[in-house]
Protein backbone atom coordinates (compact mmCIF):
# COMPACT_ATOMS: atom_id res chain seq x y z
CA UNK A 1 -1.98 12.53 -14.60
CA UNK A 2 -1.76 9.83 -11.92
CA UNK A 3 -0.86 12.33 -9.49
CA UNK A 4 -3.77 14.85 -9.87
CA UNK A 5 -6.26 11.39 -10.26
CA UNK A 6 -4.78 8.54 -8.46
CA UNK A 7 -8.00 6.54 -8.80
CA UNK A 8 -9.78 7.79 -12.25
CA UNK A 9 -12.45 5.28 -11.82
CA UNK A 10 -13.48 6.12 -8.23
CA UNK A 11 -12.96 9.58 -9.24
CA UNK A 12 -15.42 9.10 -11.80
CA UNK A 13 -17.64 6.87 -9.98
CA UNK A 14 -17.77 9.85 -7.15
CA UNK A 15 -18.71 12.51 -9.55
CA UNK A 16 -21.43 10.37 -11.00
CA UNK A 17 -23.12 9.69 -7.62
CA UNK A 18 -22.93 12.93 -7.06
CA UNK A 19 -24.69 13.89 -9.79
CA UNK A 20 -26.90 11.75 -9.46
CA UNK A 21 -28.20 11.75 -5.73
CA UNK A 22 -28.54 15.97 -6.22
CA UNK A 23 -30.16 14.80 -9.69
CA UNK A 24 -29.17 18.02 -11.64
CA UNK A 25 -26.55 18.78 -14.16
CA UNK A 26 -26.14 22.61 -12.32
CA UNK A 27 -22.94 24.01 -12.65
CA UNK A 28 -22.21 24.28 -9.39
CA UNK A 29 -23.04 20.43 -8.67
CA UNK A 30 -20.82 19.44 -11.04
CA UNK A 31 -17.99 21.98 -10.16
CA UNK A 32 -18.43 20.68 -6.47
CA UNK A 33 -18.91 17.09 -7.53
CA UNK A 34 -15.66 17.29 -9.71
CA UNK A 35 -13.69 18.93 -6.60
CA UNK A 36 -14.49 16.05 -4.73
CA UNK A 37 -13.94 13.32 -7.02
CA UNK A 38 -10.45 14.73 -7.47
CA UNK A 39 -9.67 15.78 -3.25
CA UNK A 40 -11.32 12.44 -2.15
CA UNK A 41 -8.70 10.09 -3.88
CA UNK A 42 -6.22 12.10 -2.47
CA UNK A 43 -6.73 11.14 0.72
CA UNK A 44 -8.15 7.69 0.76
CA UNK A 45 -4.72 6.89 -1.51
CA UNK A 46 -3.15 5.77 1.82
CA UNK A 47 -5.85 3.59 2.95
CA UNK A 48 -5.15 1.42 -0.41
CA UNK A 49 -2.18 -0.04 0.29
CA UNK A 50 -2.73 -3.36 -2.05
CA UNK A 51 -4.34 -3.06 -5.61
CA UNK A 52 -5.93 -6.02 -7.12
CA UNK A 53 -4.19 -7.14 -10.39
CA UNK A 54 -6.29 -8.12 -13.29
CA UNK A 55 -4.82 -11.16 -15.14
CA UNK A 56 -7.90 -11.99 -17.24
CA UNK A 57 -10.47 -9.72 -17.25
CA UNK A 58 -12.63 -10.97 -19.99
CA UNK A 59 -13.10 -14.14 -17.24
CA UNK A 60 -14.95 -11.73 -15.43
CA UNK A 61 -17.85 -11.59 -17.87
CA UNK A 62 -17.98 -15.20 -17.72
CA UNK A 63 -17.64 -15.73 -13.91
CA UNK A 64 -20.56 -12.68 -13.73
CA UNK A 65 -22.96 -14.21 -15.99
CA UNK A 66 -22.07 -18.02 -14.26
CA UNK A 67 -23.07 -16.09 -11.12
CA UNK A 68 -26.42 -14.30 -11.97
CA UNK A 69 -27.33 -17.93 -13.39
CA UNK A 70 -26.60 -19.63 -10.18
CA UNK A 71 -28.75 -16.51 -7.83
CA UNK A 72 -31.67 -17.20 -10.41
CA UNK A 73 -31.71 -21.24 -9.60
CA UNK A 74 -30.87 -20.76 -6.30
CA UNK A 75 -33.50 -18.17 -5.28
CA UNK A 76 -35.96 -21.16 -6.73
CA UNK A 77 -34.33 -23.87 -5.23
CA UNK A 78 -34.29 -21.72 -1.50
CA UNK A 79 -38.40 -21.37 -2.55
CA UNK A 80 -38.79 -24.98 -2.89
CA UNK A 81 -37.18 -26.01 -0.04
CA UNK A 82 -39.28 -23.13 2.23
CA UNK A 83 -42.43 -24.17 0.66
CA UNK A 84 -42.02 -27.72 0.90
CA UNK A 85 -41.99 -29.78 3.92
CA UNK A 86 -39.04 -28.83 6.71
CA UNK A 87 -37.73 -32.24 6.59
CA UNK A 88 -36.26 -31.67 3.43
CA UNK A 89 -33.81 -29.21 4.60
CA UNK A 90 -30.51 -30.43 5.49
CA UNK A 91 -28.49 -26.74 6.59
CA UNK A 92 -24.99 -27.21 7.56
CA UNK A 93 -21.58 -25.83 7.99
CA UNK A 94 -19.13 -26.89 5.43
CA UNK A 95 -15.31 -25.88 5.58
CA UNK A 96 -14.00 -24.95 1.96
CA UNK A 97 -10.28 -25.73 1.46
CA UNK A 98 -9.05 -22.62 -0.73
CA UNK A 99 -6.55 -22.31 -3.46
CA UNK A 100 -6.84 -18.82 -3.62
CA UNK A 101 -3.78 -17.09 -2.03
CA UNK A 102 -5.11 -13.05 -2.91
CA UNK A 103 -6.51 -11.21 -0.90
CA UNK A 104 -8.93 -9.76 -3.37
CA UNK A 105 -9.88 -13.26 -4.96
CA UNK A 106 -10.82 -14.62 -1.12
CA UNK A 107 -13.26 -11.34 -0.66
CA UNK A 108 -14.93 -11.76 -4.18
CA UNK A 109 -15.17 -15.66 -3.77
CA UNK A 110 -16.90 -14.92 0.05
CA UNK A 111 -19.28 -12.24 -1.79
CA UNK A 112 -20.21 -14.17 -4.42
CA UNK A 113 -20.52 -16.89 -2.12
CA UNK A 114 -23.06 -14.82 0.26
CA UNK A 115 -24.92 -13.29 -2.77
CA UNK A 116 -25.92 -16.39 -4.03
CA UNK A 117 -29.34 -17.89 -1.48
CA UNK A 118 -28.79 -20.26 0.34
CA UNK A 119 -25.55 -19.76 1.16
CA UNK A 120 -23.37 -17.36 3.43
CA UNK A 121 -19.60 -17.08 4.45
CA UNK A 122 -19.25 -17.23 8.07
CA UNK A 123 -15.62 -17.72 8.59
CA UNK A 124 -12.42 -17.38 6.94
CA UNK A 125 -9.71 -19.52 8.78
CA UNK A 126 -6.38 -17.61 10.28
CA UNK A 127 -4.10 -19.10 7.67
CA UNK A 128 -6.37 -17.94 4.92
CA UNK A 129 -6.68 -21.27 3.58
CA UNK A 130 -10.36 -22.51 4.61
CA UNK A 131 -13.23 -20.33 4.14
CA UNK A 132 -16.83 -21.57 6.87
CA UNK A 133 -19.85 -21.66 4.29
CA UNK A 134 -23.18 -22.09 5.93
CA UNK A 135 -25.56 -23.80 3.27
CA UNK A 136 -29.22 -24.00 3.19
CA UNK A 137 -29.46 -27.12 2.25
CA UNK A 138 -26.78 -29.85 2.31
CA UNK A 139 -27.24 -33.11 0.70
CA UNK A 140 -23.54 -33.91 -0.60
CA UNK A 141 -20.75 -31.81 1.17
CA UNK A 142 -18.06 -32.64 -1.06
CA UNK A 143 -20.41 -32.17 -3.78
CA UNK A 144 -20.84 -28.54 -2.42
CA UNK A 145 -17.15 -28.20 -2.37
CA UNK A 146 -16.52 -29.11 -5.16
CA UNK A 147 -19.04 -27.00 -7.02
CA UNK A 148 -17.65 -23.81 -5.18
CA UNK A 149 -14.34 -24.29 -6.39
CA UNK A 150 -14.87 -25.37 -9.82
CA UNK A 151 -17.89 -22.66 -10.65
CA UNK A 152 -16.23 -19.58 -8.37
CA UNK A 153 -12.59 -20.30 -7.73
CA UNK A 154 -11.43 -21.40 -10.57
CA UNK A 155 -12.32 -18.42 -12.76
CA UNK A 156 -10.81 -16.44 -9.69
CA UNK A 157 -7.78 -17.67 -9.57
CA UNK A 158 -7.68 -17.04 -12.89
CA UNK A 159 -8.99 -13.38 -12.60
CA UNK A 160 -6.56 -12.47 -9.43
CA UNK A 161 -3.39 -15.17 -9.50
């Protein structure tokens, strides 16, 4: 089976787009959208070199909802801060000493980093062990660290490592 569908899920993922963006259920749609949900994998196989490895999954439901949390206060806080006088904001660049030695853990802790207002990755170090956050507003940068790794790269590391 692994052969004919070496990624089920993006195979099933591509179907479903396709489906979706013709928005019909015709026979030929899904006969073409199946053909390339199977062909596609095929060849983007060799461009996946590294899979991620799932340690604790359910910690993903967890690290999601701790996430959506943390976009809802911060899109306030980022509203405050705007609305309020400019004084008040502190931005700076903070460098975040990382724990995380996957590859996949660093890209999902930068993401989630950048999702979340307020704050954005700009640089991840050459040794892979400091990632650059730019932060809206700064008022304790080892607070900021500290929050980071305790709310995002904890649960990571336990997700990836």
């Amino acid at each position: 089976m692994r052969r004919w569908l070496p990624a089920p899920l993006l195979s099933a993922t591509l179907l479903a787009v396709w489906l979706l963006l013709n928005n019909t259920l015709d026979p030929a749609h899904v006969v073409l959208g199946a053909l390339l949900a199977v062909v596609v994998p095929w060849f983007t196989e060799p461009l996946r070199p590294e899979r991620p490895r799932l340690r604790r999954p359910l910690v993903i439901v967890r690290l999601g909802l701790v996430v959506l949390w943390d976009i809802v206060l911060s899109n306030i806080e980022v509203a405050r801060r705007i609305l309020g006088p400019e004084a008040a904001i502190r931005p700076a660049f903070v460098w975040v000493p990382l724990d995380l030695a996957d590859p996949h853990a660093i890209v999902s802790l930068a993401g989630i980093i950048t999702m979340t207002p307020g704050t954005l990755s700009a640089e991840l170090s050459a040794d892979r062990r400091h990632l650059l956050v730019h932060a809206f507003n700064v008022d304790d940068e080892a607070g900021l660290v500290a929050q980071i790794k305790a709310r995002y790269e904890a649960p990571l590391k336990e997700i990836f490592e």
